[in-house]
Protein backbone atom coordinates (compact mmCIF):
# COMPACT_ATOMS: atom_id res chain seq x y z
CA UNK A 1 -21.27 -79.06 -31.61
CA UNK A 2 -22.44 -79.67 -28.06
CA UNK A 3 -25.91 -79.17 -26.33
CA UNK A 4 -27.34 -79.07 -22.97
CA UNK A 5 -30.32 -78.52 -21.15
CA UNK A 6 -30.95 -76.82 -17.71
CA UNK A 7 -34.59 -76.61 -16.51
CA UNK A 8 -35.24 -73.61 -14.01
CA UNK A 9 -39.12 -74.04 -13.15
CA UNK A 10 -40.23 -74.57 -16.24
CA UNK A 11 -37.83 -72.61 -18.59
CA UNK A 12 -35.54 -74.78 -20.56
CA UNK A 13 -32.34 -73.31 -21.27
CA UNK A 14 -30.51 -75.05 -24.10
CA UNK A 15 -26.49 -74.22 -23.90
CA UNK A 16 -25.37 -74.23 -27.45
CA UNK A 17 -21.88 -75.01 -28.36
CA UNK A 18 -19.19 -74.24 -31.73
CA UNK A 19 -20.51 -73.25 -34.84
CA UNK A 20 -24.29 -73.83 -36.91
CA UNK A 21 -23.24 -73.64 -40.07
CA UNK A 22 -25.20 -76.94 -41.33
CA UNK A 23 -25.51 -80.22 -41.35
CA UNK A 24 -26.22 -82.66 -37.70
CA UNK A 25 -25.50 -79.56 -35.20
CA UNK A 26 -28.19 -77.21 -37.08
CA UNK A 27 -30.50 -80.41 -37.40
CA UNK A 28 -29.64 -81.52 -33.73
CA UNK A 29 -30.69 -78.22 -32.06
CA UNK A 30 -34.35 -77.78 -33.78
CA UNK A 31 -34.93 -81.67 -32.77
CA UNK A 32 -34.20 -81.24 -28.73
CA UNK A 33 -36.63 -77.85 -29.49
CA UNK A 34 -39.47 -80.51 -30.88
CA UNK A 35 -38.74 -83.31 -28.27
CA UNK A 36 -39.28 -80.37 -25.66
CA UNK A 37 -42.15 -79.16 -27.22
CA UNK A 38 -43.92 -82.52 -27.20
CA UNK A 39 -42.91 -83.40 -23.67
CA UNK A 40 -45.22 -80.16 -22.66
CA UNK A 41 -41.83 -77.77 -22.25
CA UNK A 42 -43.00 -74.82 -23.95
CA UNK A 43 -40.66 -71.83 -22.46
CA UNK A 44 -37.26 -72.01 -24.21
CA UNK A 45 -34.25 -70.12 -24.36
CA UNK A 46 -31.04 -69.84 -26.30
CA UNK A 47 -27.89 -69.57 -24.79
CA UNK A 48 -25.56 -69.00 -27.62
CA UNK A 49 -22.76 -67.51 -26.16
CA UNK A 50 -20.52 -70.21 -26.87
CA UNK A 51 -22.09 -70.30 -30.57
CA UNK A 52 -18.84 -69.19 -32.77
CA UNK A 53 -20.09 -69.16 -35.63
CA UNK A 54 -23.25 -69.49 -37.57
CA UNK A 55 -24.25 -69.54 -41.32
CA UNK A 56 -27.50 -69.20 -43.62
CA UNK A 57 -28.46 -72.88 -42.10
CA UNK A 58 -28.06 -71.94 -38.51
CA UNK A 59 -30.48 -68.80 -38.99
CA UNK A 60 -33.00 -71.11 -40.76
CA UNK A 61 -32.64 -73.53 -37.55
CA UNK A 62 -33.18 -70.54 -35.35
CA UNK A 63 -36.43 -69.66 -37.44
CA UNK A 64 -37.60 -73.19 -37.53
CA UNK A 65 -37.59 -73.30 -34.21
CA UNK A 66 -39.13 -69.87 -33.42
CA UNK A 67 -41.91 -71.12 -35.80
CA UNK A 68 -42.29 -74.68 -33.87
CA UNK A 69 -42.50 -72.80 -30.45
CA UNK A 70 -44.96 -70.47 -31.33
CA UNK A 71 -46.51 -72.81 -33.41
CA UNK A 72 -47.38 -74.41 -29.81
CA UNK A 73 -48.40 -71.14 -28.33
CA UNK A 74 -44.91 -71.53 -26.16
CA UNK A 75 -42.15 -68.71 -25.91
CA UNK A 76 -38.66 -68.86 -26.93
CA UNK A 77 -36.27 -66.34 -27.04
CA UNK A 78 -31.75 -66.28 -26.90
CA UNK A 79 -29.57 -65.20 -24.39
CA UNK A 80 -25.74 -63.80 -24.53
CA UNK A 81 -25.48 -63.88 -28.70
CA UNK A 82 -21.85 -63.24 -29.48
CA UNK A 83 -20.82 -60.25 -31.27
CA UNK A 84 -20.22 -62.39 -34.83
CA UNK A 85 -23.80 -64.33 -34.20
CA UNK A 86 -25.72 -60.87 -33.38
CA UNK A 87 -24.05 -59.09 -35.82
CA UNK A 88 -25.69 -61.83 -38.42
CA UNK A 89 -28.58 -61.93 -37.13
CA UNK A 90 -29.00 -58.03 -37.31
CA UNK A 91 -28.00 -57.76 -41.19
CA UNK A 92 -31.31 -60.31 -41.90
CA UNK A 93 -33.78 -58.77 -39.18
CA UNK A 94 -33.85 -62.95 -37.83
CA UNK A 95 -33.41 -60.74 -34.40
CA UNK A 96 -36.62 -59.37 -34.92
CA UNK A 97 -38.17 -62.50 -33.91
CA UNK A 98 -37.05 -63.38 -30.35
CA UNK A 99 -36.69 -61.52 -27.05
CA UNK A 100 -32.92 -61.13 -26.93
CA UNK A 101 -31.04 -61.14 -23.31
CA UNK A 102 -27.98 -60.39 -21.96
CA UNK A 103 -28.31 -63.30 -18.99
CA UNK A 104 -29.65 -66.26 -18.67
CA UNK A 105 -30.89 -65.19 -15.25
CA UNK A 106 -32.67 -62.05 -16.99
CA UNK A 107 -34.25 -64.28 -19.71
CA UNK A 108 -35.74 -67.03 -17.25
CA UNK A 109 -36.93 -63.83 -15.04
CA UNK A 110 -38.64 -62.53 -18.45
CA UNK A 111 -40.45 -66.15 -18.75
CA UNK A 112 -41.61 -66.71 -14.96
């Protein structure tokens, strides 16, 4: 698992890499969300096409951190899902939750 962080304005884009299926990489994403959060970064996306693969954990990541966002009165929302990761998220309505974008240069357009 691999993360970075590109700031355009201020949007954060965190680039997610492999598979959230538990353990540091699900526990590592939701604490760069805090850390941004505290440092006064409160528009976030998730780029997640690189994501492979993602379990029960990774979903309750992605809802922890759609809670600690707007929890903050921020915005957050993921960009490029793959197939296998929006498929998931479909089947238990987690999609529901976030503005979901084909780009990265659509989603920080959405958040300017």
């Amino acid at each position: 698992m691999a993360i970075r962080e590109k700031i355009v304005g201020d949007v954060v884009v965190i680039k997610v890499h492999g598979t959230l299926a538990g353990g540091d990489e699900t526990t590592e994403v939701h604490e760069k969300v805090k850390t941004l959060i505290a440092n006064g970064m409160h528009k976030i996306i998730l780029d997640l096409a690189k994501v492979k693969w993602m379990n029960s954990h990774g979903l309750g990541m992605l809802m922890a951190c759609y809670s600690t966002v707007t929890n903050a009165n921020g915005k957050i929302g993921i960009a490029r899902v793959s197939e296998k990761v929006k498929s998931l998220m479909n089947i238990t309505k987690v999609n529901t939750l976030f503005d979901n974008f084909e780009s990265i240069d659509k989603a920080v357009a959405s958040f300017l």
